[in-house]
Protein backbone atom coordinates (compact mmCIF):
# COMPACT_ATOMS: atom_id res chain seq x y z
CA UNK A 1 100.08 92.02 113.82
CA UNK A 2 99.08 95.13 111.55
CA UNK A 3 97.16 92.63 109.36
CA UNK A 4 95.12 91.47 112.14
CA UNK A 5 94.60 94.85 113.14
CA UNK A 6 93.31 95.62 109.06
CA UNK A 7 91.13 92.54 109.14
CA UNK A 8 89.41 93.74 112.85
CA UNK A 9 89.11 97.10 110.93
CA UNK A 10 87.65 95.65 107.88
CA UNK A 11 85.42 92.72 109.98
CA UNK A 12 83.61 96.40 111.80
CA UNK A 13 83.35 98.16 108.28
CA UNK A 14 81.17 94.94 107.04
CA UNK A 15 79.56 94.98 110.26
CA UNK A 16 78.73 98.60 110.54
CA UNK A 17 76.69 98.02 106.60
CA UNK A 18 75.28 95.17 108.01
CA UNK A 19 73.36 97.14 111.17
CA UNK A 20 72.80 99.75 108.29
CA UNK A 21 70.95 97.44 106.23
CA UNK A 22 68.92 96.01 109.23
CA UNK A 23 67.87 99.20 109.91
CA UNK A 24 66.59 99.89 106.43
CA UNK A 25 65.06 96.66 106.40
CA UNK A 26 63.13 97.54 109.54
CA UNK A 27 61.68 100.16 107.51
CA UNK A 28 60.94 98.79 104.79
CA UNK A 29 58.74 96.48 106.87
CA UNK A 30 57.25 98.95 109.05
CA UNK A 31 55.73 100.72 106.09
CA UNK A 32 55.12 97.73 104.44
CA UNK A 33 56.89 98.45 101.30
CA UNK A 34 57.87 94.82 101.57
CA UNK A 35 56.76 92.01 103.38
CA UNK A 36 58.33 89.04 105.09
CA UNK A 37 56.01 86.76 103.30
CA UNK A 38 58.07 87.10 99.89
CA UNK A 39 60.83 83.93 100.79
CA UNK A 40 64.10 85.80 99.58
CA UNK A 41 62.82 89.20 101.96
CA UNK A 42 62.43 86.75 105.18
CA UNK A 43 66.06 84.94 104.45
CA UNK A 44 67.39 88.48 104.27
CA UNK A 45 65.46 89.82 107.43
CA UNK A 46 66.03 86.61 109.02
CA UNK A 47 69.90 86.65 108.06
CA UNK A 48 70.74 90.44 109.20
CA UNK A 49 68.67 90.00 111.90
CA UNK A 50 70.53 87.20 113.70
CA UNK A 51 73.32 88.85 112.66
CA UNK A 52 73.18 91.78 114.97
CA UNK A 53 70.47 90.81 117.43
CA UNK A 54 72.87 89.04 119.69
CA UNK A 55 74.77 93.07 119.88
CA UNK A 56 71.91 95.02 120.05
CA UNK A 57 70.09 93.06 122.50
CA UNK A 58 72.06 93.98 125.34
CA UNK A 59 72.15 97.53 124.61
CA UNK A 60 68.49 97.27 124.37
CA UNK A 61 68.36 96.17 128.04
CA UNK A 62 69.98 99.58 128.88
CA UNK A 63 68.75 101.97 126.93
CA UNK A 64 64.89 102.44 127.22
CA UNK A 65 63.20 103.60 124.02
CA UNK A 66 62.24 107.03 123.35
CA UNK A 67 58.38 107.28 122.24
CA UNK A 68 58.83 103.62 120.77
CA UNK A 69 62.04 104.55 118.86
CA UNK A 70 64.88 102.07 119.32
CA UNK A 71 68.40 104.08 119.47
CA UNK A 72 70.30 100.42 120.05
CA UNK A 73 71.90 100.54 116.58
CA UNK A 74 73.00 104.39 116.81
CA UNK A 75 74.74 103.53 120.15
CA UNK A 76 76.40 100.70 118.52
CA UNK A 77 77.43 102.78 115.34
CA UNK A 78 78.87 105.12 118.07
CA UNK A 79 80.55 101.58 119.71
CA UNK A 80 81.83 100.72 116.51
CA UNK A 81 83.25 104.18 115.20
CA UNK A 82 85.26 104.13 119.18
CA UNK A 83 86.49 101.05 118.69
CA UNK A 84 87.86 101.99 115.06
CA UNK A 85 89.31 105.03 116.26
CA UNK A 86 90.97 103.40 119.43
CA UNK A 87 92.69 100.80 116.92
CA UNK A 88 93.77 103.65 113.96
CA UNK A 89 95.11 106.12 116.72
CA UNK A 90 95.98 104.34 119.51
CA UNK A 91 97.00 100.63 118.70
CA UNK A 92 98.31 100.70 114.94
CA UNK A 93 100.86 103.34 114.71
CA UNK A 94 102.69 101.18 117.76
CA UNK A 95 102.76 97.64 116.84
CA UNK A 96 105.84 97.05 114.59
């Protein structure tokens, strides 16, 4: 059971880098630093992006943007830190 626990743990770690690089991606686009015409920058955007859209889009339904800024991913970063600390403190120490 503890490994199962360590992969969860490890499956949100890759996860949290993976919102973190969506984010910077997001970015880089905005200020057109790159573009989604080069082919490997739209399989990357493309990739991360389907990667956490299912996630973020229903927090996006709650949470209304502040002056155009989408807080989505910083509520799931918050999601994901609970849900790491629920498992270290709370579930781990008691499963044998």
């Amino acid at each position: 059971m503890r490994v199962i626990l360590e992969i969860i743990l490890i499956l949100l770690d890759i996860y949290w880098w993976i919102v973190l690089a969506m984010i910077v991606l997001s970015w880089l686009i905005a200020f057109n630093v790159i573009n989604t015409r080069n082919q490997f920058v739209d399989m990357v955007w493309r990739t991360v992006n389907s990667l956490t859209e299912p996630v973020l889009r229903p927090i996006r339904r709650f949470m209304p943007k502040f002056s155009g800024i989408d807080v989505s991913p910083i509520i799931l970063f918050i999601l994901i830190y609970l849900v790491q600390r629920v498992i270290q403190l709370y579930i781990y120490p008691y499963v044998f």
